[in-house]
PDB file of N, CA and C in Angstrom:
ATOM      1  N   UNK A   1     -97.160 -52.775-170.326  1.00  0.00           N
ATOM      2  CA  UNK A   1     -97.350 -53.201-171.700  1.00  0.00           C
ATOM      3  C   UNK A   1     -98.217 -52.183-172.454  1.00  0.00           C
ATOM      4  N   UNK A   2     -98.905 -51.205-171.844  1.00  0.00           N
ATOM      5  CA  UNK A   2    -100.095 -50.624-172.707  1.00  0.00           C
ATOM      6  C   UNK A   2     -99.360 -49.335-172.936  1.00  0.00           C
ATOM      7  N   UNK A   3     -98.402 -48.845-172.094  1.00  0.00           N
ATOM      8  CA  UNK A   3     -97.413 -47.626-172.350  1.00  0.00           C
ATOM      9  C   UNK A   3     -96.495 -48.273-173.596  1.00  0.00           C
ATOM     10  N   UNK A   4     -96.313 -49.438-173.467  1.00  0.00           N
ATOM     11  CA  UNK A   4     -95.058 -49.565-174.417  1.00  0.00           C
ATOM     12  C   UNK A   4     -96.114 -49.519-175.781  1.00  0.00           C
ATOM     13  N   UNK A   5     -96.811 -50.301-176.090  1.00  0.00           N
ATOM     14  CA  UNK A   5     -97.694 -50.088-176.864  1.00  0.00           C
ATOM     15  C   UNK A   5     -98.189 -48.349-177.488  1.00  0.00           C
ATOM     16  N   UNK A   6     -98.009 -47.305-176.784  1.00  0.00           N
ATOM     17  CA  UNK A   6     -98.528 -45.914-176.780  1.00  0.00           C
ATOM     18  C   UNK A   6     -97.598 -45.565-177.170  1.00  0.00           C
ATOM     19  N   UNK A   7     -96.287 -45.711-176.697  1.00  0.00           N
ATOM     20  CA  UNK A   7     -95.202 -45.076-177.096  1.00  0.00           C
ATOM     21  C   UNK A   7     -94.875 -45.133-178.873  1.00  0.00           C
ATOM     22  N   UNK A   8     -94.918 -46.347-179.410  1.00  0.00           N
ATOM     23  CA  UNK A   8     -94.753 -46.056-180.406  1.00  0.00           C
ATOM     24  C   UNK A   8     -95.391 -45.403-181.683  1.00  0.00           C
ATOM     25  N   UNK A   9     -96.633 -45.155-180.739  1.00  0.00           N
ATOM     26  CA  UNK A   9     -97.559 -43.819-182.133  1.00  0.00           C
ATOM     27  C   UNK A   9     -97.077 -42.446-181.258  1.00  0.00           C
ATOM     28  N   UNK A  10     -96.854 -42.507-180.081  1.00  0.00           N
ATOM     29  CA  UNK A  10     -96.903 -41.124-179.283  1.00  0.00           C
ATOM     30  C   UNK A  10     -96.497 -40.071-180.171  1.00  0.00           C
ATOM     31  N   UNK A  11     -95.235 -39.916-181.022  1.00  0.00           N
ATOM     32  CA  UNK A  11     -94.457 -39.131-181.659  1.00  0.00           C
ATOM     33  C   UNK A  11     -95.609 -38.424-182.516  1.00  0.00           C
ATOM     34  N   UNK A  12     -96.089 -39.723-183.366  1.00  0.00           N
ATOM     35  CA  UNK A  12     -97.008 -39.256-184.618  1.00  0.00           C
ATOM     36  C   UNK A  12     -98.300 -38.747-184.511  1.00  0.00           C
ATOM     37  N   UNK A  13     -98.758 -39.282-183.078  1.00  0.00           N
ATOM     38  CA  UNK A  13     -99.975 -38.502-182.291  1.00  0.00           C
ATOM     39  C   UNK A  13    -100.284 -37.085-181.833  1.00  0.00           C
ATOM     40  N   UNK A  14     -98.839 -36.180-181.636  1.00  0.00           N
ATOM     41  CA  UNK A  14     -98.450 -35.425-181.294  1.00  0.00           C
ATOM     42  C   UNK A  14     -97.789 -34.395-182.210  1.00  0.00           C
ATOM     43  N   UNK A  15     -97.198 -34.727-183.534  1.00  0.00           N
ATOM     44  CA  UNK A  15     -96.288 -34.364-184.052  1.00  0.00           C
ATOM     45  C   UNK A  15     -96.767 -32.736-184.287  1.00  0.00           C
ATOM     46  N   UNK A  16     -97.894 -32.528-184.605  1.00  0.00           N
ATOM     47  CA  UNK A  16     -98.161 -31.427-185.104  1.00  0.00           C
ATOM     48  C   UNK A  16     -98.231 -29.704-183.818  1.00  0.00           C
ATOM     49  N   UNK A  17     -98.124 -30.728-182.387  1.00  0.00           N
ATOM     50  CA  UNK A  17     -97.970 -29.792-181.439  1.00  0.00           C
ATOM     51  C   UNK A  17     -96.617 -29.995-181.104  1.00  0.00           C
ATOM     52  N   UNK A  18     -95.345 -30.099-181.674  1.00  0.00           N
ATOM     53  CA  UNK A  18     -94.263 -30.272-180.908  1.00  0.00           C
ATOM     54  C   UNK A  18     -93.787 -29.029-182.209  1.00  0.00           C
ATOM     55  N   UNK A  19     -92.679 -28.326-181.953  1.00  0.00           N
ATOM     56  CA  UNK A  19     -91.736 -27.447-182.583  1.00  0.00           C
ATOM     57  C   UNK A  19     -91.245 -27.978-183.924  1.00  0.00           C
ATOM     58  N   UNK A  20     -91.455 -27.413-184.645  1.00  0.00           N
ATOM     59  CA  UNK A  20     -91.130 -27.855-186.259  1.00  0.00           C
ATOM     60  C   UNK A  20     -89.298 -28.341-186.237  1.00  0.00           C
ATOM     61  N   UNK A  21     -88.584 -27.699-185.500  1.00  0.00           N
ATOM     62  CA  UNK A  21     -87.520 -28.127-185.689  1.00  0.00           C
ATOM     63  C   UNK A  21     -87.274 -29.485-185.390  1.00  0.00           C
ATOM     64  N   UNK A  22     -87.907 -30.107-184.079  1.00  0.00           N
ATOM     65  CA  UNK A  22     -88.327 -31.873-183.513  1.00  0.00           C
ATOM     66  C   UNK A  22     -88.965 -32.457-183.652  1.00  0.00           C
ATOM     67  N   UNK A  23     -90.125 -31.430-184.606  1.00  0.00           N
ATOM     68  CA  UNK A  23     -90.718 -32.947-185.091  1.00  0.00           C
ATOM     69  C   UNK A  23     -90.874 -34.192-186.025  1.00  0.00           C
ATOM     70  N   UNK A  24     -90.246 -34.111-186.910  1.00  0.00           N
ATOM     71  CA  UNK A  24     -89.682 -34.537-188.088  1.00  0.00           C
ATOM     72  C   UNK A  24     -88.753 -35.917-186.883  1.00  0.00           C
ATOM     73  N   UNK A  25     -87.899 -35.648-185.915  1.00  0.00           N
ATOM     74  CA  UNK A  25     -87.219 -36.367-185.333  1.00  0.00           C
ATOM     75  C   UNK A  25     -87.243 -37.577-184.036  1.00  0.00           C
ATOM     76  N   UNK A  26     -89.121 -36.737-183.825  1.00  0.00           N
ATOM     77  CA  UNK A  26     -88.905 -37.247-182.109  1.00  0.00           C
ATOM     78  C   UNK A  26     -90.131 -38.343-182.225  1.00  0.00           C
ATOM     79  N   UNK A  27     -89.402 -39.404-181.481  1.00  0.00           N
ATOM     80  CA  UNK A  27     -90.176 -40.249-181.682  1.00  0.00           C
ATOM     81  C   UNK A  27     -89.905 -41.486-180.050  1.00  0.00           C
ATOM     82  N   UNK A  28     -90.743 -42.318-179.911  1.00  0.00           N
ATOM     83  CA  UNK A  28     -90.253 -42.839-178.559  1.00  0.00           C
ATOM     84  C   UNK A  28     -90.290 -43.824-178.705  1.00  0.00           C
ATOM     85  N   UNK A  29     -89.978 -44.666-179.540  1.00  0.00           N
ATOM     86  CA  UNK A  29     -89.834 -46.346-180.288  1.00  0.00           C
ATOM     87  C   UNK A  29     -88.512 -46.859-179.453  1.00  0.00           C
ATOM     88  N   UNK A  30     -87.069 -45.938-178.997  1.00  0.00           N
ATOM     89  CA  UNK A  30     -86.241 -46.220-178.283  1.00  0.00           C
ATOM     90  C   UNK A  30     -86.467 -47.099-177.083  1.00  0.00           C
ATOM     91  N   UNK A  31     -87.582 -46.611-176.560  1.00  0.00           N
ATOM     92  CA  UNK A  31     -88.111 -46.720-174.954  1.00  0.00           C
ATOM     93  C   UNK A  31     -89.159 -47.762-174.908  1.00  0.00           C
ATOM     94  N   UNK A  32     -89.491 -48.573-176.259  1.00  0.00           N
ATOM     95  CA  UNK A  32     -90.494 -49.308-176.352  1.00  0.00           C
ATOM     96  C   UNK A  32     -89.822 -50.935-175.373  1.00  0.00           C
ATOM     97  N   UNK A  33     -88.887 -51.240-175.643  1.00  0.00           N
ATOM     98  CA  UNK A  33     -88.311 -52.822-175.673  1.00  0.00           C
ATOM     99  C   UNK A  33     -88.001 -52.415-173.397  1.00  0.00           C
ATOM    100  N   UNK A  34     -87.675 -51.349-173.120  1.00  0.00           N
ATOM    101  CA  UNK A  34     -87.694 -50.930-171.599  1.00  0.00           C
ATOM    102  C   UNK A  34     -89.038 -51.255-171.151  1.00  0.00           C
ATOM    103  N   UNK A  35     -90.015 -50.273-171.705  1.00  0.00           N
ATOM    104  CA  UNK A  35     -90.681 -50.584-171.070  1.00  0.00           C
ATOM    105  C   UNK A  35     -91.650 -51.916-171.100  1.00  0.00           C
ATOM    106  N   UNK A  36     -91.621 -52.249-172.028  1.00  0.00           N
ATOM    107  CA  UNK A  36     -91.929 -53.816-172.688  1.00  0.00           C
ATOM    108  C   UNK A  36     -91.632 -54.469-171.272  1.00  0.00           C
ATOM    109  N   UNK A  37     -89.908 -54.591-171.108  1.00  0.00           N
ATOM    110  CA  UNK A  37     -89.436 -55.352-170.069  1.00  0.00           C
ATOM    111  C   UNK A  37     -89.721 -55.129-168.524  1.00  0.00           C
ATOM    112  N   UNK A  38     -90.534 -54.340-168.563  1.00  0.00           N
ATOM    113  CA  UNK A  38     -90.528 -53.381-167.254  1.00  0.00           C
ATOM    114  C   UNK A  38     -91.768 -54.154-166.673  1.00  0.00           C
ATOM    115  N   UNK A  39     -92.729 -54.353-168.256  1.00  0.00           N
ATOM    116  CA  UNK A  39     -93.856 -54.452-167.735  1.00  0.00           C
ATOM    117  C   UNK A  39     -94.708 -55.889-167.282  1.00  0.00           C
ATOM    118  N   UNK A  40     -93.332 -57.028-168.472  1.00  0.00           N
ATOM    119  CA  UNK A  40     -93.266 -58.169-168.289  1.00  0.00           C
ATOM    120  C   UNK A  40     -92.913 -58.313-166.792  1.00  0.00           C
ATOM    121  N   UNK A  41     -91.793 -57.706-165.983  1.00  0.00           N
ATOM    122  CA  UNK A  41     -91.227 -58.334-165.507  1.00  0.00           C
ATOM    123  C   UNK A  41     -92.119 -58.416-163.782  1.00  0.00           C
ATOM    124  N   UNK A  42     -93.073 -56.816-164.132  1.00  0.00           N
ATOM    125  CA  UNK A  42     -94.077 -56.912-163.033  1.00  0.00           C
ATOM    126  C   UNK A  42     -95.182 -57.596-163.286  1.00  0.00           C
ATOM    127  N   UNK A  43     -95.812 -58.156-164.428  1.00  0.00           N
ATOM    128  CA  UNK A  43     -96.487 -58.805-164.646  1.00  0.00           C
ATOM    129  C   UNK A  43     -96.276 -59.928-163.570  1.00  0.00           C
ATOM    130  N   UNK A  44     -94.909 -60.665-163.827  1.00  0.00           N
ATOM    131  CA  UNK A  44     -94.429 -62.376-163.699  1.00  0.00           C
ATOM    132  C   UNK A  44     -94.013 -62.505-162.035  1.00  0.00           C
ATOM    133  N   UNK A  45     -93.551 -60.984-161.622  1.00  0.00           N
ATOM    134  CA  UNK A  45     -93.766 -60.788-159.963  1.00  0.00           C
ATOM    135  C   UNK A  45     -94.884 -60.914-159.510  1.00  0.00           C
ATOM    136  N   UNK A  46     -96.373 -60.130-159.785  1.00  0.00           N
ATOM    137  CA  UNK A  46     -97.457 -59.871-159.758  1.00  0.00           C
ATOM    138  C   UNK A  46     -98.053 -61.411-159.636  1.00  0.00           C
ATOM    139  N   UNK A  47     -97.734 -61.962-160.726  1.00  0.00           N
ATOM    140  CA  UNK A  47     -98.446 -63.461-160.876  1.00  0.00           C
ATOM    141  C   UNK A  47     -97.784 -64.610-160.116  1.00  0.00           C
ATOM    142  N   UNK A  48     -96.555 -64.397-159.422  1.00  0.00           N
ATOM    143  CA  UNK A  48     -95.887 -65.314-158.721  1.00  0.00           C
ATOM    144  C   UNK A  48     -96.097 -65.156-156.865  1.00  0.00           C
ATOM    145  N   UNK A  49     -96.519 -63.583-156.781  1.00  0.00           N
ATOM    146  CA  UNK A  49     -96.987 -63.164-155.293  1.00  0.00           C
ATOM    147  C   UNK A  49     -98.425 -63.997-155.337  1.00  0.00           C
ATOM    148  N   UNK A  50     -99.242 -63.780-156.870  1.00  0.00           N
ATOM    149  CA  UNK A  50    -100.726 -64.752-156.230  1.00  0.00           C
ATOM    150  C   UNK A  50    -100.611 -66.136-156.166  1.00  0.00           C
ATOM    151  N   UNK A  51     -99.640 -66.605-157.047  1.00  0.00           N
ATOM    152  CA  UNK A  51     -99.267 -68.048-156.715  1.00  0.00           C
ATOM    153  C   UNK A  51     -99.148 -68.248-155.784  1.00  0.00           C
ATOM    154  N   UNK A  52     -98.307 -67.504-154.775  1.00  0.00           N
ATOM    155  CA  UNK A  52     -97.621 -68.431-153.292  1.00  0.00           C
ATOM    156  C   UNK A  52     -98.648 -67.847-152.298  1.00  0.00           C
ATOM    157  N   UNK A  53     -99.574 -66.530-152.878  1.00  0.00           N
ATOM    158  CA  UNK A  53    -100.743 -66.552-151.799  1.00  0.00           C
ATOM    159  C   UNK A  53    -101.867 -67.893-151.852  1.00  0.00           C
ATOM    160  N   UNK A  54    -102.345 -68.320-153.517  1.00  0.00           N
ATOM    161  CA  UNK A  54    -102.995 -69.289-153.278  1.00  0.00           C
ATOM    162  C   UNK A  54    -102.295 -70.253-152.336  1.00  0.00           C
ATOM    163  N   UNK A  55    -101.011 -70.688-152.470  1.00  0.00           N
ATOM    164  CA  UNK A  55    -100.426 -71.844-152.210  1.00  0.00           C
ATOM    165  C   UNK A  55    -100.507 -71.553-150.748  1.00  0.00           C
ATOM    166  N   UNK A  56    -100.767 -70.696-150.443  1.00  0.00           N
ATOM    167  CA  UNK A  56    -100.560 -70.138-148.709  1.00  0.00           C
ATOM    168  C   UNK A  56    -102.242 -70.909-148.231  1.00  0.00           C
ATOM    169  N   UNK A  57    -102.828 -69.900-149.022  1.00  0.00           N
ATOM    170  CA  UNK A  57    -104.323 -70.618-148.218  1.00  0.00           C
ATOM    171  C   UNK A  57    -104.487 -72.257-148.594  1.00  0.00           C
ATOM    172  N   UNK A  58    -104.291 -73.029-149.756  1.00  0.00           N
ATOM    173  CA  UNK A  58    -104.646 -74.163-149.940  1.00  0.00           C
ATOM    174  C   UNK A  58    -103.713 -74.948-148.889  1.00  0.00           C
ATOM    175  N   UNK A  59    -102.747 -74.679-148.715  1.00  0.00           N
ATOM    176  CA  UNK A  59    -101.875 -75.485-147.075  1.00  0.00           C
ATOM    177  C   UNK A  59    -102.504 -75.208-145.711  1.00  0.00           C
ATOM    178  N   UNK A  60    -103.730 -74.095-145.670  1.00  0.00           N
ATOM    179  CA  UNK A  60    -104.184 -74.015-144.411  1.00  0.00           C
ATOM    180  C   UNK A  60    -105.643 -74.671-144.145  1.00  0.00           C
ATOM    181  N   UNK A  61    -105.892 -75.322-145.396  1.00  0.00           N
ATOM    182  CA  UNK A  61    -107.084 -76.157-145.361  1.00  0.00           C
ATOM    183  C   UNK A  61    -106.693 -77.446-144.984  1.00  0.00           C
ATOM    184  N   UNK A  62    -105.858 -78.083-145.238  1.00  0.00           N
ATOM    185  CA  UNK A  62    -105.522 -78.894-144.208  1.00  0.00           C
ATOM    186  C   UNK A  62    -106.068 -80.331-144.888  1.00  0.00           C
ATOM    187  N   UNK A  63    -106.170 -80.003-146.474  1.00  0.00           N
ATOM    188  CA  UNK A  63    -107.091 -81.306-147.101  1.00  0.00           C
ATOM    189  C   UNK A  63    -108.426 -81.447-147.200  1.00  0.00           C
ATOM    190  N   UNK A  64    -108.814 -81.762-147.304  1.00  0.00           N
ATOM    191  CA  UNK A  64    -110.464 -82.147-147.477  1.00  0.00           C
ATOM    192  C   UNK A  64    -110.958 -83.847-146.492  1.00  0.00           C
ATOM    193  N   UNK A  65    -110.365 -84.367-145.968  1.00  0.00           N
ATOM    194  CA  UNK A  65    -110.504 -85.519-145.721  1.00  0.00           C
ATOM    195  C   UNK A  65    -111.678 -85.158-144.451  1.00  0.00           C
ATOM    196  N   UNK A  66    -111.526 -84.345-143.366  1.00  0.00           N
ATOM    197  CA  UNK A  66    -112.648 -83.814-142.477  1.00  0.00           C
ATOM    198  C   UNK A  66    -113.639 -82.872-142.503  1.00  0.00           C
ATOM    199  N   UNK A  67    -113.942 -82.895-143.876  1.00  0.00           N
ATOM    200  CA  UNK A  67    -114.739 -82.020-144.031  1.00  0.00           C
ATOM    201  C   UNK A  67    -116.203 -81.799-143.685  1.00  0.00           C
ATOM    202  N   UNK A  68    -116.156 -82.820-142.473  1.00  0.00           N
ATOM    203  CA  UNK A  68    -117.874 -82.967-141.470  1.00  0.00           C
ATOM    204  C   UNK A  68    -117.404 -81.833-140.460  1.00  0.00           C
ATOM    205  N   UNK A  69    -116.246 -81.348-140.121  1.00  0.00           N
ATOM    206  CA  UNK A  69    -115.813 -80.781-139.416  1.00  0.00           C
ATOM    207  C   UNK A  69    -116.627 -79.342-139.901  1.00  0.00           C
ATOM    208  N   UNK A  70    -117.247 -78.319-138.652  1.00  0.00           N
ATOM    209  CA  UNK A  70    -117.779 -76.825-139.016  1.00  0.00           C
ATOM    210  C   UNK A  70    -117.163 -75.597-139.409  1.00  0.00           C
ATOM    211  N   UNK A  71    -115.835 -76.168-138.827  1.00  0.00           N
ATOM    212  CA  UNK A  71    -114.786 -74.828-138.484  1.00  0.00           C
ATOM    213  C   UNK A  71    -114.155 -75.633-140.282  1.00  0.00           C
ATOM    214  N   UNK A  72    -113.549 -76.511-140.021  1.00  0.00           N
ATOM    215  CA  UNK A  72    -112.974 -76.689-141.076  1.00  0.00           C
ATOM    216  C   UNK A  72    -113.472 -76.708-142.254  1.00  0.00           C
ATOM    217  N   UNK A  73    -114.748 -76.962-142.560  1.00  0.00           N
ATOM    218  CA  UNK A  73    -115.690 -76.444-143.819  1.00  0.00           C
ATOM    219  C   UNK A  73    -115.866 -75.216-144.231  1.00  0.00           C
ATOM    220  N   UNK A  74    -115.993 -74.469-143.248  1.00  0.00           N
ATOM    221  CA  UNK A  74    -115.922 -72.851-143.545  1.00  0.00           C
ATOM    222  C   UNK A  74    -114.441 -72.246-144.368  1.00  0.00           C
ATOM    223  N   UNK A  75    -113.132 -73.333-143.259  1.00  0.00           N
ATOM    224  CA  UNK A  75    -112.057 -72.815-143.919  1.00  0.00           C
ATOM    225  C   UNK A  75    -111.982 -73.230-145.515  1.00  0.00           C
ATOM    226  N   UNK A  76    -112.518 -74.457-145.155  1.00  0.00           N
ATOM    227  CA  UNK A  76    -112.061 -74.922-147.153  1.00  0.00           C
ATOM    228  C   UNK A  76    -113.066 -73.831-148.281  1.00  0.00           C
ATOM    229  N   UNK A  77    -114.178 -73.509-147.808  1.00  0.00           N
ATOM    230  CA  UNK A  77    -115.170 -73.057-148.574  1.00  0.00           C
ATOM    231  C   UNK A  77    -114.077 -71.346-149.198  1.00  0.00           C
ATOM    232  N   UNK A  78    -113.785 -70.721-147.675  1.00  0.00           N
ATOM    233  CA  UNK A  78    -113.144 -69.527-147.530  1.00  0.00           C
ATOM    234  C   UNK A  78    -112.462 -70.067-148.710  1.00  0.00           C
ATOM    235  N   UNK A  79    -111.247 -71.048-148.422  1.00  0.00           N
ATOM    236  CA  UNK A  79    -110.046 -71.398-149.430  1.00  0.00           C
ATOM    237  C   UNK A  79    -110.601 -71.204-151.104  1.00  0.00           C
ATOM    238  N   UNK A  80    -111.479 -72.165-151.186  1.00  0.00           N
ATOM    239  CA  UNK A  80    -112.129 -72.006-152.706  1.00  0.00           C
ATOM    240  C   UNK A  80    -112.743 -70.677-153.172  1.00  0.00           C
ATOM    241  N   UNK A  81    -113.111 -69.443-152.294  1.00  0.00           N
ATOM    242  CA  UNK A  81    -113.721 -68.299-152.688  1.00  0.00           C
ATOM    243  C   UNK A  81    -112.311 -67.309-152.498  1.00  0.00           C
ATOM    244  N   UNK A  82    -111.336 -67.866-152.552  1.00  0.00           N
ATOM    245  CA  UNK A  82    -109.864 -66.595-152.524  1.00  0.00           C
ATOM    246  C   UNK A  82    -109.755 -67.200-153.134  1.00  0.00           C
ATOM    247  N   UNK A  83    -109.543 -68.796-154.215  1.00  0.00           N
ATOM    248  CA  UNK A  83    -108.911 -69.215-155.311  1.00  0.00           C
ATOM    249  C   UNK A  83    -109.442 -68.837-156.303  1.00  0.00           C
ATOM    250  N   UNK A  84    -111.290 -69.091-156.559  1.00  0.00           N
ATOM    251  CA  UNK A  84    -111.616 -68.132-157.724  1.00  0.00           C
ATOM    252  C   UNK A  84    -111.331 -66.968-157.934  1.00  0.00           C
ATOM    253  N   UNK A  85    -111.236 -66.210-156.984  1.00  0.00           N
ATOM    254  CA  UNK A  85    -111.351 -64.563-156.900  1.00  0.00           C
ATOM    255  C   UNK A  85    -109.823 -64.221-156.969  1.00  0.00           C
ATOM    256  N   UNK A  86    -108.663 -65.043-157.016  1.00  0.00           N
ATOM    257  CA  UNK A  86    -107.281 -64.749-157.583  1.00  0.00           C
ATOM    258  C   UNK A  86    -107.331 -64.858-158.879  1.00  0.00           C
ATOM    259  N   UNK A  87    -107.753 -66.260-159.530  1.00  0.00           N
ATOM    260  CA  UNK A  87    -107.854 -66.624-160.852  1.00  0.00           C
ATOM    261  C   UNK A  87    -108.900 -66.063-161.437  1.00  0.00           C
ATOM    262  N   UNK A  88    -109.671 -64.900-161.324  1.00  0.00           N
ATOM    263  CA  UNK A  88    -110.008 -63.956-161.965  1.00  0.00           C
ATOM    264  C   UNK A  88    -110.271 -62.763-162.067  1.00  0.00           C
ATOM    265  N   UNK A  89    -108.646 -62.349-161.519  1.00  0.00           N
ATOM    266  CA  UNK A  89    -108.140 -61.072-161.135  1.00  0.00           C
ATOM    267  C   UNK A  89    -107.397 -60.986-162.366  1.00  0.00           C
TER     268      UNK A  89
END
């Protein structure tokens, strides 16, 4: 998203170092809606791999119902310190 965003001043950012015959012409607004999509689409991968990782650790806690348990307190605690630390990535 921050390339697609760049691209469309790039031309005018530049214009004065590119060849007088292209610059009047060249511009990269074509390539904006690509990479737009490019960047959405790793975004919504990106955010769907941390989904099914949270969803991975919150199934290995096993609930909260034994949580007098030592081993199993550690795991839930673990669980809650990879859930913040996804959700504010």
């Amino acid at each position: 998203m921050y390339i697609a965003h760049h691209l469309i001043t790039l031309g005018h950012q530049y214009k004065q170092k590119l060849p007088e015959a292209i610059s009047e012409f060249v511009t990269f607004v074509d390539m904006v809606p690509v990479f737009r999509r490019l960047g959405t689409e790793t975004f919504l991968r990106q955010r769907i791999k941390q989904s099914k990782l949270l969803l991975d650790y919150l199934s290995g806690a096993h609930g909260t119902q034994s949580s007098s348990l030592t081993k199993q307190t550690q795991k839930q605690r673990n669980v809650f310190v990879v859930t913040v630390y996804q959700s504010i990535i």
